[in-house]
Protein backbone atom coordinates (compact mmCIF):
# COMPACT_ATOMS: atom_id res chain seq x y z
CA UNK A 1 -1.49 -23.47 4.54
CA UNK A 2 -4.19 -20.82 4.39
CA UNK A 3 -2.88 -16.69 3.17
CA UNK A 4 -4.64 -14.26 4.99
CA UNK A 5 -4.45 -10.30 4.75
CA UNK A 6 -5.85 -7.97 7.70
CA UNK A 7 -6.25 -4.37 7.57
CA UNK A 8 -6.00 -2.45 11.30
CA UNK A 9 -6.99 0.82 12.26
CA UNK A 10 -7.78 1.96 15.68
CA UNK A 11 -5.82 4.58 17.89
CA UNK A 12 -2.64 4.74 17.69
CA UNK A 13 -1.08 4.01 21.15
CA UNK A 14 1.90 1.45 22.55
CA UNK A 15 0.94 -2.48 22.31
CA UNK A 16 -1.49 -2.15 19.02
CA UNK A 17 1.38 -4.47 17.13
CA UNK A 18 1.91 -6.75 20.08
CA UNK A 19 -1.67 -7.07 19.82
CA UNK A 20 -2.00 -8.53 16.33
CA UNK A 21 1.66 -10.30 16.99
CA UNK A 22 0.49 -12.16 19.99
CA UNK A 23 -2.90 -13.79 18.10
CA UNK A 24 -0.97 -14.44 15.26
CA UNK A 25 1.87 -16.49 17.27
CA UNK A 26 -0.45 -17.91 19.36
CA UNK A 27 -1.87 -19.90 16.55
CA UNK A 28 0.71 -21.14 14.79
CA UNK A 29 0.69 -18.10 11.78
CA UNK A 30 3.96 -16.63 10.18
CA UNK A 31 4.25 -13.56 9.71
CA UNK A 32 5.04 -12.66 5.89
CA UNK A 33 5.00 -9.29 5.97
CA UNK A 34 3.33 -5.66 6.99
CA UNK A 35 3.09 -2.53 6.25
CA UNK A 36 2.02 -0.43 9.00
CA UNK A 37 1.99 3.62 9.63
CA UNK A 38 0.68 6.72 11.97
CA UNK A 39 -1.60 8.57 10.28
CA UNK A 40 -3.42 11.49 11.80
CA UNK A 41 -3.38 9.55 15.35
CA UNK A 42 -4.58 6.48 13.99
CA UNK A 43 -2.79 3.38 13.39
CA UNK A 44 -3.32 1.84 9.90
CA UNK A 45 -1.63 -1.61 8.89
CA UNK A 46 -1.86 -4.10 6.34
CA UNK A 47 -0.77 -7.69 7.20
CA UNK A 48 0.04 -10.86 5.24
CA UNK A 49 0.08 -14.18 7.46
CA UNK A 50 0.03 -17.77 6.84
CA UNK A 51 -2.25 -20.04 9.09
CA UNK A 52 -2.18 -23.72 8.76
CA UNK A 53 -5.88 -24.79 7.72
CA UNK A 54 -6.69 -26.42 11.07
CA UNK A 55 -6.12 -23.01 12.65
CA UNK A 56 -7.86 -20.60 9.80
CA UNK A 57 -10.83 -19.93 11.42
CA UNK A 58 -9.42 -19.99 15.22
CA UNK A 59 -7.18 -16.65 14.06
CA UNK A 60 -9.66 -15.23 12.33
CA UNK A 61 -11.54 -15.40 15.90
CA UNK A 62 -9.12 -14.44 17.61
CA UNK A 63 -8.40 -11.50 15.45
CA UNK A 64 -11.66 -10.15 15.50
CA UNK A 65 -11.53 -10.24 19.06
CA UNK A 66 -9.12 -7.55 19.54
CA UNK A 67 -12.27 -5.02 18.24
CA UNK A 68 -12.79 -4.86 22.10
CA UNK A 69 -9.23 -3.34 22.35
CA UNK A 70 -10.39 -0.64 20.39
CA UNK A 71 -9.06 -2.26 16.65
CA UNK A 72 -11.12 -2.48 13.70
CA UNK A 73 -10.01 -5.40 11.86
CA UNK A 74 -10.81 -6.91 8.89
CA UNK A 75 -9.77 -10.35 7.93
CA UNK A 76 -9.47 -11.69 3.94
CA UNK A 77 -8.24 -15.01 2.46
CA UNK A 78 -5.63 -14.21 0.03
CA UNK A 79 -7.23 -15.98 -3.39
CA UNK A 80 -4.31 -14.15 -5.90
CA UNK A 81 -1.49 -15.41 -4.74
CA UNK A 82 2.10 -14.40 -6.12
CA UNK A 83 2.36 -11.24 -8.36
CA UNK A 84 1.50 -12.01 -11.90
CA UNK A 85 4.89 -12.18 -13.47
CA UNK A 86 3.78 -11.23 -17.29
CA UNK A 87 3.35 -8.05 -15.55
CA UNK A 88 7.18 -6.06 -15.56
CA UNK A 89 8.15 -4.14 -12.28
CA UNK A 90 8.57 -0.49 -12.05
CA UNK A 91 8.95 2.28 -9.56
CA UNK A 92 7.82 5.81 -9.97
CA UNK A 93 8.37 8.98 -8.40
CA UNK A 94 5.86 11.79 -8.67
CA UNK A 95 7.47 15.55 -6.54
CA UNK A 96 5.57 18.91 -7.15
CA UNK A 97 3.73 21.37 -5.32
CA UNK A 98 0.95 20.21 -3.25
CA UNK A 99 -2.57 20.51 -4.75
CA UNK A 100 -5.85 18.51 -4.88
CA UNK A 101 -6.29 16.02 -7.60
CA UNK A 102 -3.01 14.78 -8.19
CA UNK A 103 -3.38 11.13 -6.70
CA UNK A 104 -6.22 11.24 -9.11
CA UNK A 105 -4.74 12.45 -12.21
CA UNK A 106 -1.72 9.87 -11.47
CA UNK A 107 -4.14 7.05 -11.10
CA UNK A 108 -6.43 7.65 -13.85
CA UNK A 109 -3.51 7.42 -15.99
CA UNK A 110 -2.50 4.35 -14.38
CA UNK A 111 -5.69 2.26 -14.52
CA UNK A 112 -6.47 3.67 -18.03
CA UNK A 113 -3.55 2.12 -19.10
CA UNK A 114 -4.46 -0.98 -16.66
CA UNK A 115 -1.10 -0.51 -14.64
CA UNK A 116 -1.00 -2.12 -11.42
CA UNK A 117 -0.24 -0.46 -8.27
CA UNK A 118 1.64 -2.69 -5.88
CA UNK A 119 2.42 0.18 -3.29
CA UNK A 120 1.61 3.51 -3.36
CA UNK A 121 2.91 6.00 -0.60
CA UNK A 122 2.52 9.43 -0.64
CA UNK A 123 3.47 12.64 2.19
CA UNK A 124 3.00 16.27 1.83
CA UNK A 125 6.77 17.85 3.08
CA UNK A 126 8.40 21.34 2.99
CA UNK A 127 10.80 22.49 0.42
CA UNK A 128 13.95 23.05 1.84
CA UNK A 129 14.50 26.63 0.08
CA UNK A 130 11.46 27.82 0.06
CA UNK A 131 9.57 26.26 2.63
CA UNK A 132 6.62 25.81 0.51
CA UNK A 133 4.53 22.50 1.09
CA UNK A 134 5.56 19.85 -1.32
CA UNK A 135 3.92 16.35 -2.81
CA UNK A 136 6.16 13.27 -2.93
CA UNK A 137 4.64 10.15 -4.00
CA UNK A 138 6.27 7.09 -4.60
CA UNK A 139 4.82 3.96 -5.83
CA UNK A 140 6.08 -0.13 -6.96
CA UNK A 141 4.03 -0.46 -10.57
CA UNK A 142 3.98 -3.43 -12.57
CA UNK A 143 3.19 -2.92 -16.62
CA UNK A 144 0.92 -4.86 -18.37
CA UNK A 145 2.48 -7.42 -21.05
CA UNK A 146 3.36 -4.90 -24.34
CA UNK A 147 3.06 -2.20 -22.26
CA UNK A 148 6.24 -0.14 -22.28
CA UNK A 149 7.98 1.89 -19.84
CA UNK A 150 8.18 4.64 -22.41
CA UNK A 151 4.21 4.40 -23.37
CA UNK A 152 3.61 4.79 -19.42
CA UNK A 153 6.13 8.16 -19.46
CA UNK A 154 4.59 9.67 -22.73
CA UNK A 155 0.78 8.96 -20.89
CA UNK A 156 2.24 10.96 -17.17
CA UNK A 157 3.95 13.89 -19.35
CA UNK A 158 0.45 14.25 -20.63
CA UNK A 159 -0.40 15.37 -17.41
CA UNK A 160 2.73 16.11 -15.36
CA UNK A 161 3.09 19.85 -16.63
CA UNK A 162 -0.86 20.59 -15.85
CA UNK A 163 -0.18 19.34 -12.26
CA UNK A 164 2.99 21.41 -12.17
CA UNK A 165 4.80 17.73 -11.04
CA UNK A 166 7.73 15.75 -11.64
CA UNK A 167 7.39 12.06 -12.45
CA UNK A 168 9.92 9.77 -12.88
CA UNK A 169 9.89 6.22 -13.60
CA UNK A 170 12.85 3.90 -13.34
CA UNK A 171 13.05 -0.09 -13.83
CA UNK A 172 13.30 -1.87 -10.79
């Protein structure tokens, strides 16, 4: 069995999942797993299949394909594989007011410290008191091998009271 992951972003309208669904089923793929949104009218999603090998290049076809419905797709063989389990889960939960540069600040930290992101979502909401415009982040992390949870809280404090954030991080 072949691993492929597609990225999708085209207009965001009824039928853009059926789409992708119906070339998938119609050669033979399972579905692993998605995550799809609507952002700013667009439709952004992020699929994992499996393919048998006889059928690889077929999907990839027929994937590609839907670009006349208006999708950009782009098709990748998965090489990685499963997560790297010397690596130790984590989630993390950054809340503050909303400002530029704090996905950046986050991540430098992160990659500095050559944390992986495994998901990373992030909204701008409205603070139920005050009404003022919030940033909430949440993100799945896994820690390098010697790495611990308490080095990666030290590193954030370092910049959590310059961004005027909270950050919290929590095993999972």
């Amino acid at each position: 069995m072949a691993s492929l992951v597609m990225t999708i972003l085209g207009e965001d309208r009824p039928g853009v999942v059926e789409f992708v669904a119906k070339a998938v089923s119609d050669h033979g793929a399972n579905w692993l797993e998605s995550r799809m949104a609507h952002l700013a009218g667009q439709f952004a999603g992020i699929v994992h299949v499996e393919v048998a090998e006889d059928q690889l290049q077929t999907l990839v076809d027929a994937l590609r394909s839907l670009e006349q419905n208006g999708l950009q797709i782009i098709v990748q063989a998965d090489a990685a594989g499963a997560a790297d389990s010397s690596f130790a889960p984590l989630n993390m939960e950054v809340v503050g007011g909303d400002r530029p540069g704090i996905v950046r600040e986050v991540s430098h930290v992160l990659a500095s410290h050559e944390v992986n992101v495994e998901e990373f979502q992030t909204e701008c909401i409205t603070a139920p008191m005050s009404g003022d415009r919030l940033f909430r982040a949440t993100a799945r992390l896994r820690l390098p091998a010697g790495f611990t949870i308490e080095a990666l809280q030290a590193a954030l404090e370092g910049i959590a009271s310059d961004l005027m954030v909270d950050i919290q991080l929590r095993q999972s």
